[in-house]
Protein backbone atom coordinates (compact mmCIF):
# COMPACT_ATOMS: atom_id res chain seq x y z
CA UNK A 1 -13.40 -88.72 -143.90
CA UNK A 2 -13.02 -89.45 -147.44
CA UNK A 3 -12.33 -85.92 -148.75
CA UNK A 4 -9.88 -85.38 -146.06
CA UNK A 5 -8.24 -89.12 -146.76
CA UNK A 6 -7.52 -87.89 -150.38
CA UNK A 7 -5.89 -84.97 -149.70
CA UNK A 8 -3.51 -86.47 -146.69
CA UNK A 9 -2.77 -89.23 -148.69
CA UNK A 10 -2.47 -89.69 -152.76
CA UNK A 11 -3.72 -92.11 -154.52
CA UNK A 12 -0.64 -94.16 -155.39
CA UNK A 13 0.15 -93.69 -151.77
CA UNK A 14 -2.89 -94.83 -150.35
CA UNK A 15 -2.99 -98.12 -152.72
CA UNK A 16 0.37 -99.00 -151.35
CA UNK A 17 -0.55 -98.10 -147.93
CA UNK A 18 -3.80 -101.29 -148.26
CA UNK A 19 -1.05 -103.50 -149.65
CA UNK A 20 0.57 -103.12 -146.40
CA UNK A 21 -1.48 -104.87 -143.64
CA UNK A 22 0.19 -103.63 -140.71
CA UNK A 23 -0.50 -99.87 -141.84
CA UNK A 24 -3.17 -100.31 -143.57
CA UNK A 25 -5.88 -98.07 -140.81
CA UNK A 26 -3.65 -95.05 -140.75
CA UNK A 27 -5.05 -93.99 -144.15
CA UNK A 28 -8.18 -94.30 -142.81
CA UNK A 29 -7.95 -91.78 -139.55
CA UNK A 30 -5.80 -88.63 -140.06
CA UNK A 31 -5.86 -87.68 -136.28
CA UNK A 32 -3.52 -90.03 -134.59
CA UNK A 33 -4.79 -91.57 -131.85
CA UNK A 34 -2.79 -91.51 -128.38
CA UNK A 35 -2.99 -95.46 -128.97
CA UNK A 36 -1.34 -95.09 -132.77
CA UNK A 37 1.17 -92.35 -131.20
CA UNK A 38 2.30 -95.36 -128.52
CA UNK A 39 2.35 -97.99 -131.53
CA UNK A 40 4.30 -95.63 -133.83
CA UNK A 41 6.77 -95.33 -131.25
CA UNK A 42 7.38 -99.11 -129.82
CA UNK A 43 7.90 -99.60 -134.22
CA UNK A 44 10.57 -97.18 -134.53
CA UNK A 45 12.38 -98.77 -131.77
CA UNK A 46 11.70 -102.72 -131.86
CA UNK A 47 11.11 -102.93 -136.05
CA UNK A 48 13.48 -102.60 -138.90
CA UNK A 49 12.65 -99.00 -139.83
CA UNK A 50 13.85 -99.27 -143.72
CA UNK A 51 11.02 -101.56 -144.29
CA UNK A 52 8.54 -99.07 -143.54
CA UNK A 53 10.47 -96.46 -145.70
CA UNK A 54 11.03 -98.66 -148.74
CA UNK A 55 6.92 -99.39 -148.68
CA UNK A 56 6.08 -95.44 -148.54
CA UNK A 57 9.11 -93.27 -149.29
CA UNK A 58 6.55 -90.08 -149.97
CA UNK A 59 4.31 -90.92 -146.95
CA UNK A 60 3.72 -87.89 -144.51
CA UNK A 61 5.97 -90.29 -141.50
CA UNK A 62 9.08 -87.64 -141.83
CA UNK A 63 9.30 -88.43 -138.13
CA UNK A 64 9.95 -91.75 -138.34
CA UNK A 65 12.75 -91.07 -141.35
CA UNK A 66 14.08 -88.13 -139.07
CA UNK A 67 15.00 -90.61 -136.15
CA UNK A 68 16.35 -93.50 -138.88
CA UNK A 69 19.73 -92.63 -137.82
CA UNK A 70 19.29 -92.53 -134.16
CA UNK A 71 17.91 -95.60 -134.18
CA UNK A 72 20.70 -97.48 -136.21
CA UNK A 73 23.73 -95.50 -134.70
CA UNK A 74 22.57 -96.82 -131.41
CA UNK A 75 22.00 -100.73 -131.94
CA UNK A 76 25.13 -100.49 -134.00
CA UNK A 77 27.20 -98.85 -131.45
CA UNK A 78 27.37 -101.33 -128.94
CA UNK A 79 28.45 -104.49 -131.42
CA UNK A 80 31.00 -102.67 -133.28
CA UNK A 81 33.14 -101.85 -130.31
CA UNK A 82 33.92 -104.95 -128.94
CA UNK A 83 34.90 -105.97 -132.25
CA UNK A 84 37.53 -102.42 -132.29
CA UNK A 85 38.99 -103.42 -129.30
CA UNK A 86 39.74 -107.17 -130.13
CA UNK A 87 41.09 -106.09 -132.84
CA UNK A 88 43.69 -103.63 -131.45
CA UNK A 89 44.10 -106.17 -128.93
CA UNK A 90 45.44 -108.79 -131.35
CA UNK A 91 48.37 -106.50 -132.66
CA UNK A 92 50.21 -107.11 -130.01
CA UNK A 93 51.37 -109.83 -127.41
CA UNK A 94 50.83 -109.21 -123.87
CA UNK A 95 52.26 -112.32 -122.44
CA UNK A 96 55.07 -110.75 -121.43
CA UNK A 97 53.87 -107.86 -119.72
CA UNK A 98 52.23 -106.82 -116.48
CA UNK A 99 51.23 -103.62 -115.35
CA UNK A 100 49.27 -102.49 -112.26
CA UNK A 101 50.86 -101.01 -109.26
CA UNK A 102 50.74 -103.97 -107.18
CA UNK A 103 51.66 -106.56 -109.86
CA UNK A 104 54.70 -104.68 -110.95
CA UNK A 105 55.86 -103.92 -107.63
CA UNK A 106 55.92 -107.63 -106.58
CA UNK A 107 57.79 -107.51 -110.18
CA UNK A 108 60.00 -105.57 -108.97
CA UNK A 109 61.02 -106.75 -105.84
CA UNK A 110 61.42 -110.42 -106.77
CA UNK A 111 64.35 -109.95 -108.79
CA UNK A 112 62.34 -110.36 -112.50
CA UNK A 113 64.81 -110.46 -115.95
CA UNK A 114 62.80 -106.70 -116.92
CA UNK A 115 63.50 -105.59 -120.62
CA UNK A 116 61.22 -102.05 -120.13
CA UNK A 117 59.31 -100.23 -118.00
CA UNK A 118 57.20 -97.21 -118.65
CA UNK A 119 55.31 -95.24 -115.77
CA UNK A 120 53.94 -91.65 -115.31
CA UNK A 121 55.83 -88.91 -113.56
CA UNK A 122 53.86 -89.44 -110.26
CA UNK A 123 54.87 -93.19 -110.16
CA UNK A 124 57.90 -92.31 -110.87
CA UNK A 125 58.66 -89.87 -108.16
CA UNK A 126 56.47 -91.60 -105.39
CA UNK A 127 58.05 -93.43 -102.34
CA UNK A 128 57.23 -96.80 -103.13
CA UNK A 129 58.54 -97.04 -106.71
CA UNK A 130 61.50 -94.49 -106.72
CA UNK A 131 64.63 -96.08 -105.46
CA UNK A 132 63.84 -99.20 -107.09
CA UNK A 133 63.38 -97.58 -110.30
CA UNK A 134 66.57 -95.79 -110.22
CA UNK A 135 68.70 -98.85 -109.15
CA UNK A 136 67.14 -100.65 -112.55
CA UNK A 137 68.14 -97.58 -114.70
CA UNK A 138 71.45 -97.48 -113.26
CA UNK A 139 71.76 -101.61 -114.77
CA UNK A 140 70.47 -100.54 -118.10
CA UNK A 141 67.02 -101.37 -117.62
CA UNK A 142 64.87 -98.87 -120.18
CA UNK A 143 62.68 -96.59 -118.21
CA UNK A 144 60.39 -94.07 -119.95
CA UNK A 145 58.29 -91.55 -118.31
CA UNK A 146 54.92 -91.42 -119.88
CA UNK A 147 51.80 -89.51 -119.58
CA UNK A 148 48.38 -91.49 -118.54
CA UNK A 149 47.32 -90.99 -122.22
CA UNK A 150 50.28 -92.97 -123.58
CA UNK A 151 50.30 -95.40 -121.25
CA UNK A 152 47.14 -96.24 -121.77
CA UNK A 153 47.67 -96.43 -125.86
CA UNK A 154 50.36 -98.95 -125.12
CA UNK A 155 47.99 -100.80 -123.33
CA UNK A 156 45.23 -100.75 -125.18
CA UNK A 157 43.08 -99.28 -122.50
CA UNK A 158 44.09 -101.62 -119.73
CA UNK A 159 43.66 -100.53 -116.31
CA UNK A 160 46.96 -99.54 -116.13
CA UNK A 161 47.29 -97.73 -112.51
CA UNK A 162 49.87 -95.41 -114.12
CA UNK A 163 52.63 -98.22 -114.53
CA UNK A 164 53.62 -101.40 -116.52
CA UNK A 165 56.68 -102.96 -117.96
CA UNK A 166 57.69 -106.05 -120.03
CA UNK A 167 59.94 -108.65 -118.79
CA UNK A 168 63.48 -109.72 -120.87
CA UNK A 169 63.74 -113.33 -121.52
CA UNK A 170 66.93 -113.74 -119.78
CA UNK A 171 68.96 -112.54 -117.06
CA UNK A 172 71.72 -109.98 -117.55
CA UNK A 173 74.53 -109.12 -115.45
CA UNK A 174 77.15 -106.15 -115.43
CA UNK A 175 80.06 -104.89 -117.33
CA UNK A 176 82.52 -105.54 -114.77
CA UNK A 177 81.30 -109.21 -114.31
CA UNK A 178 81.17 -109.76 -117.68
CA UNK A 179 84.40 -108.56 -117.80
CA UNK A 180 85.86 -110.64 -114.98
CA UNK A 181 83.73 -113.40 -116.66
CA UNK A 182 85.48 -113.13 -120.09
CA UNK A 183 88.78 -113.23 -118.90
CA UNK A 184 88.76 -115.84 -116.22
CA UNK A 185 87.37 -117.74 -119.17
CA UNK A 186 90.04 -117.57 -121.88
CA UNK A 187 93.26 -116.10 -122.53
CA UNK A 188 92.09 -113.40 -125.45
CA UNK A 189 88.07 -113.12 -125.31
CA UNK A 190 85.83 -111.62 -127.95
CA UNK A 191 83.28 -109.83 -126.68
CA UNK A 192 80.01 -108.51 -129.07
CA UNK A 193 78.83 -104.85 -128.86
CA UNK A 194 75.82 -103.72 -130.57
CA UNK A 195 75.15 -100.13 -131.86
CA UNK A 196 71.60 -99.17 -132.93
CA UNK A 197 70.46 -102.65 -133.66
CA UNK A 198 66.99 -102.03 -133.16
CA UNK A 199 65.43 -105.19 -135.05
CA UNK A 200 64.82 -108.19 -132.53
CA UNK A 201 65.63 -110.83 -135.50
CA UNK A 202 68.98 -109.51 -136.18
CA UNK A 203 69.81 -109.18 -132.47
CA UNK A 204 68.58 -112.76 -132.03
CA UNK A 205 70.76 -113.90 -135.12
CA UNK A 206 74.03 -111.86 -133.49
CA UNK A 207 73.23 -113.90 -130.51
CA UNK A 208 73.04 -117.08 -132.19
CA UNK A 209 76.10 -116.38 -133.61
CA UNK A 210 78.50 -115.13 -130.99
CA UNK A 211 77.59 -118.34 -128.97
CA UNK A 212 78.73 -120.39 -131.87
CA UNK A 213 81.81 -118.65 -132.18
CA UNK A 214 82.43 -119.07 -128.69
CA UNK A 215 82.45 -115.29 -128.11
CA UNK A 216 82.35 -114.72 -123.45
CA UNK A 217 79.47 -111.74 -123.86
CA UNK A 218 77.56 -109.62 -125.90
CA UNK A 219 76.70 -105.88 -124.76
CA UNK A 220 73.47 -103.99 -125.20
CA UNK A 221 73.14 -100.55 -124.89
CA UNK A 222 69.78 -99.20 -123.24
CA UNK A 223 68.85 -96.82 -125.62
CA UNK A 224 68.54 -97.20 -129.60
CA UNK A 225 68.68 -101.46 -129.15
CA UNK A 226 66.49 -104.27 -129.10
CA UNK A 227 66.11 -105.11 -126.37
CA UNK A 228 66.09 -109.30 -124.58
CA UNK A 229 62.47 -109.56 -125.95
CA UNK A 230 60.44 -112.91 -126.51
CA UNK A 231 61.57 -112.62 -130.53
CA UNK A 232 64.86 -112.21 -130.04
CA UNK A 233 65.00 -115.47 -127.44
CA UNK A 234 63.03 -117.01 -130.35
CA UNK A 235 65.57 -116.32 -133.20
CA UNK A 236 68.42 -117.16 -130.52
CA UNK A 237 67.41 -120.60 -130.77
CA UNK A 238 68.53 -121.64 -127.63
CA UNK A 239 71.97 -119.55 -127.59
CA UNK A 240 70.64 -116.49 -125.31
CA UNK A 241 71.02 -119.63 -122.16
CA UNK A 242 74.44 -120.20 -122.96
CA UNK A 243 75.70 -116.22 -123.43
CA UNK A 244 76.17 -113.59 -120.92
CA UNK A 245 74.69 -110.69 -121.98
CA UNK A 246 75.21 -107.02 -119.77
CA UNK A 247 73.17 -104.03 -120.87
CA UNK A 248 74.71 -100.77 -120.33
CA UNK A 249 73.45 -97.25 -120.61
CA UNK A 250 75.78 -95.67 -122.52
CA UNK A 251 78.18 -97.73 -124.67
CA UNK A 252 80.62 -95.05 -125.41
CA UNK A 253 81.44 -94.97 -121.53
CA UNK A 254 81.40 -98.81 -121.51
CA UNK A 255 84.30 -98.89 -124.14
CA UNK A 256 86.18 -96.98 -122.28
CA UNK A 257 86.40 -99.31 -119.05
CA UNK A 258 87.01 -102.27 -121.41
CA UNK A 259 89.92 -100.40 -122.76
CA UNK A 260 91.06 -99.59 -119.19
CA UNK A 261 90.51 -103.16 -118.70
CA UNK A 262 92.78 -104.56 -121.91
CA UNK A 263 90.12 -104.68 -124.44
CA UNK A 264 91.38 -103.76 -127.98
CA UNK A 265 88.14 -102.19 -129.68
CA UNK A 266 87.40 -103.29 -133.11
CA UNK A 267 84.37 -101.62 -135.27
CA UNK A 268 83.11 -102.99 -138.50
CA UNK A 269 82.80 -100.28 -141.37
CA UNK A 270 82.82 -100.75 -144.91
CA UNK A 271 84.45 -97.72 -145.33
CA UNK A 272 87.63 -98.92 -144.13
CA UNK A 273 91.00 -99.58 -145.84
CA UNK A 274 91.81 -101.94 -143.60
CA UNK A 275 90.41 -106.38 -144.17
CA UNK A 276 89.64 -108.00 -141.35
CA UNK A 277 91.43 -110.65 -143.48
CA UNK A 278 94.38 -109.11 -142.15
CA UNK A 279 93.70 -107.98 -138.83
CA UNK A 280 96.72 -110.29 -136.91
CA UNK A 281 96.21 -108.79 -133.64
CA UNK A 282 95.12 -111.78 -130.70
CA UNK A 283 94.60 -108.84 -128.03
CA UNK A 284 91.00 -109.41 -125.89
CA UNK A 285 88.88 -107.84 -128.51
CA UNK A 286 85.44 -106.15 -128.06
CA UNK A 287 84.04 -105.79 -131.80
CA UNK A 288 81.43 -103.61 -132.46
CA UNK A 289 78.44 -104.25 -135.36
CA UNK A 290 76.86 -101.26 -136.54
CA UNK A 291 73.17 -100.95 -138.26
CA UNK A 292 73.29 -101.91 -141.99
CA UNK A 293 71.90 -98.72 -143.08
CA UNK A 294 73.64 -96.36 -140.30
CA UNK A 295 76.71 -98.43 -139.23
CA UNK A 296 78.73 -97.58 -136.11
CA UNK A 297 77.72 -94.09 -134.92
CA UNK A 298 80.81 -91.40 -135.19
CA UNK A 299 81.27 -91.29 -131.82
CA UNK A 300 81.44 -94.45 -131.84
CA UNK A 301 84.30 -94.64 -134.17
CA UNK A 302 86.70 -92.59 -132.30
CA UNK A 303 86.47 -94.88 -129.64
CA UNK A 304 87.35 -97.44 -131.89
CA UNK A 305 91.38 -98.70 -131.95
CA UNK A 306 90.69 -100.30 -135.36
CA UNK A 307 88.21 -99.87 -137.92
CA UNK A 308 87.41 -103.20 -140.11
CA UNK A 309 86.07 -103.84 -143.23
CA UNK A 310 85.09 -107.03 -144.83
CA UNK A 311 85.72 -107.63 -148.46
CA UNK A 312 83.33 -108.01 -151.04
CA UNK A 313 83.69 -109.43 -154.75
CA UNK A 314 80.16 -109.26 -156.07
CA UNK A 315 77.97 -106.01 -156.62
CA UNK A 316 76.41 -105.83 -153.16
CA UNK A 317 77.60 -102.53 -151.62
CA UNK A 318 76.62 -103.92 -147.44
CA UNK A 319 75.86 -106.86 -145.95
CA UNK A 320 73.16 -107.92 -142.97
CA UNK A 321 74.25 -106.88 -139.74
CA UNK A 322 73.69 -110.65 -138.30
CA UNK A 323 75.75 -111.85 -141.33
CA UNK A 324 78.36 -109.22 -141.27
CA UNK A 325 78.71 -110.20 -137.49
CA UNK A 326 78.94 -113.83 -138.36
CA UNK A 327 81.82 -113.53 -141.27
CA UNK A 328 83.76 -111.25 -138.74
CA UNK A 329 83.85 -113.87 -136.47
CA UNK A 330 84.61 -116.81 -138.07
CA UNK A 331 87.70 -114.42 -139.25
CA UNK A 332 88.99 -113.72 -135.83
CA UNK A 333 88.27 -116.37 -134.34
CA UNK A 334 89.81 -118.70 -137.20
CA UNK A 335 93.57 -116.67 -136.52
């Protein structure tokens, strides 16, 4: 036993091996005993396994260093991913959203303020969801066809059903009652348009604003806007109960019933020769704010009866679109 001891085990080894109490008889027995195969097992699994490697990193155990890994990956595994999930879960709010077939049907059906929806094709397309879906796109309400995958991104692995949706903070109504609105209200209404405004602060500052100014509505388009979210309600401070607000799906068309209606369009472009300093005319006017870095899209423009510009002394070349929709009003407002 001693001859074969000494060549299983060196000497520096071996001396390390008596300092250890716990492995101290494996020097002495080279075959492993059924018993020490059963013990050598329940360690790897129930002790800290780097303790035993840091007391014998030459020792002849390569099994025990071969399933190292194994054994940390899985009591790792299962504390990390909670941790993963809450913390995807905290980027975003989910009070205002519901999803589940059932939940957002009853949604649906009681007449809810909705700012989104997103569903798969099959939702989409199936008996139960179809005509009301296509009666909320048809009043502006965003709808976007999604696969299972995305949906389930945007909801951070909710059970989903293959449907969910976020609700606006306030009511809207349509273009022709905000149009019979506006006019049964005042002689020569202003009414706010919004092109591109995608931020929810600065659509929550224009709102803020045109209910200061007194302006009878404020139109959002469906696409390429911010929509009536729980920041822009926020910013609002108050104003978004005291505004009607109609959100159409295509703004270019909704122009042109305004004009048809008497509505002078104005669009706000610092490219323009003309100040709203001197803009005189006392027409209804529907006056559109552009994106600071994109303005009023050229399509846009053409609708437009009269582009406006407002003057600048200092060095800075644009202004906020919030603040370039407050001075404007003030101006037209002040006439």
């Amino acid at each position: 036993m001693k001859n074969s001891s000494k060549k299983k085990f060196p000497k520096k080894n071996n001396k390390d091996y008596q300092k250890n109490s716990d492995f101290s008889y494996y020097s002495k027995n080279t075959k492993r005993s059924e018993k020490n195969e059963r013990f050598l097992n329940y360690s790897a699994k129930n002790k800290n396994v780097e303790n035993l490697n840091k007391n014998d990193k030459n020792n002849t155990f390569s099994s025990l260093k071969r399933r190292k890994p194994i054994f940390k990956s899985n009591q790792e595994f299962p504390n990390k991913n909670p941790d993963i999930h809450q913390e995807f879960s905290n980027k975003r709010n989910f009070d205002d959203w519901i999803w589940g077939k059932h939940s957002v049907y009853e949604a649906l059906i009681s007449d809810s303020a909705i700012n989104r929806i997103w569903c798969t094709s099959e939702i989409f397309s199936s008996d139960k969801f179809y005509i009301l879906l296509k009666d909320l796109k048809s009043k502006g309400v965003l709808i976007e066809e999604v696969s299972w995958n995305r949906l389930s991104q945007l909801t951070y692995g909710a059970s989903h059903q293959g449907v969910a949706l976020q609700l606006a903070c306030s009511k809207t109504i349509s273009l022709e009652q905000l149009i019979d609105f506006s006019k049964h209200n005042c002689a020569n209404p202003i009414i706010l348009a919004l092109d591109g405004i995608t931020d929810p602060h600065n659509v929550g500052a224009i709102i803020r604003s045109a209910e200061a100014f007194d302006c009878k509505g404020i139109i959002i388009p469906q696409r390429r806007s911010a929509g009536l979210t729980g920041t822009v309600a926020k910013v609002a401070a108050g104003a978004l109960e005291h505004l009607q607000v109609s959100r159409v799906v295509n703004l270019n068309r909704a122009l042109e019933e305004l004009k048809k209606n008497g509505f002078l369009v104005v669009g706000l472009s610092g490219d323009s020769q003309l100040s709203i300093s001197n803009f005189l005319e006392k027409a209804p006017l529907v006056v559109i704010v552009g994106a600071e870095d994109k303005g009023i899209s050229l399509l846009t423009q053409k609708k437009c009866d009269f582009l406006l510009s407002i003057p600048l002394k200092g060095k800075t070349s644009s202004l906020n679109a919030s603040v370039a929709a407050a001075i404007s009003l003030f101006y037209l407002t002040s006439k």
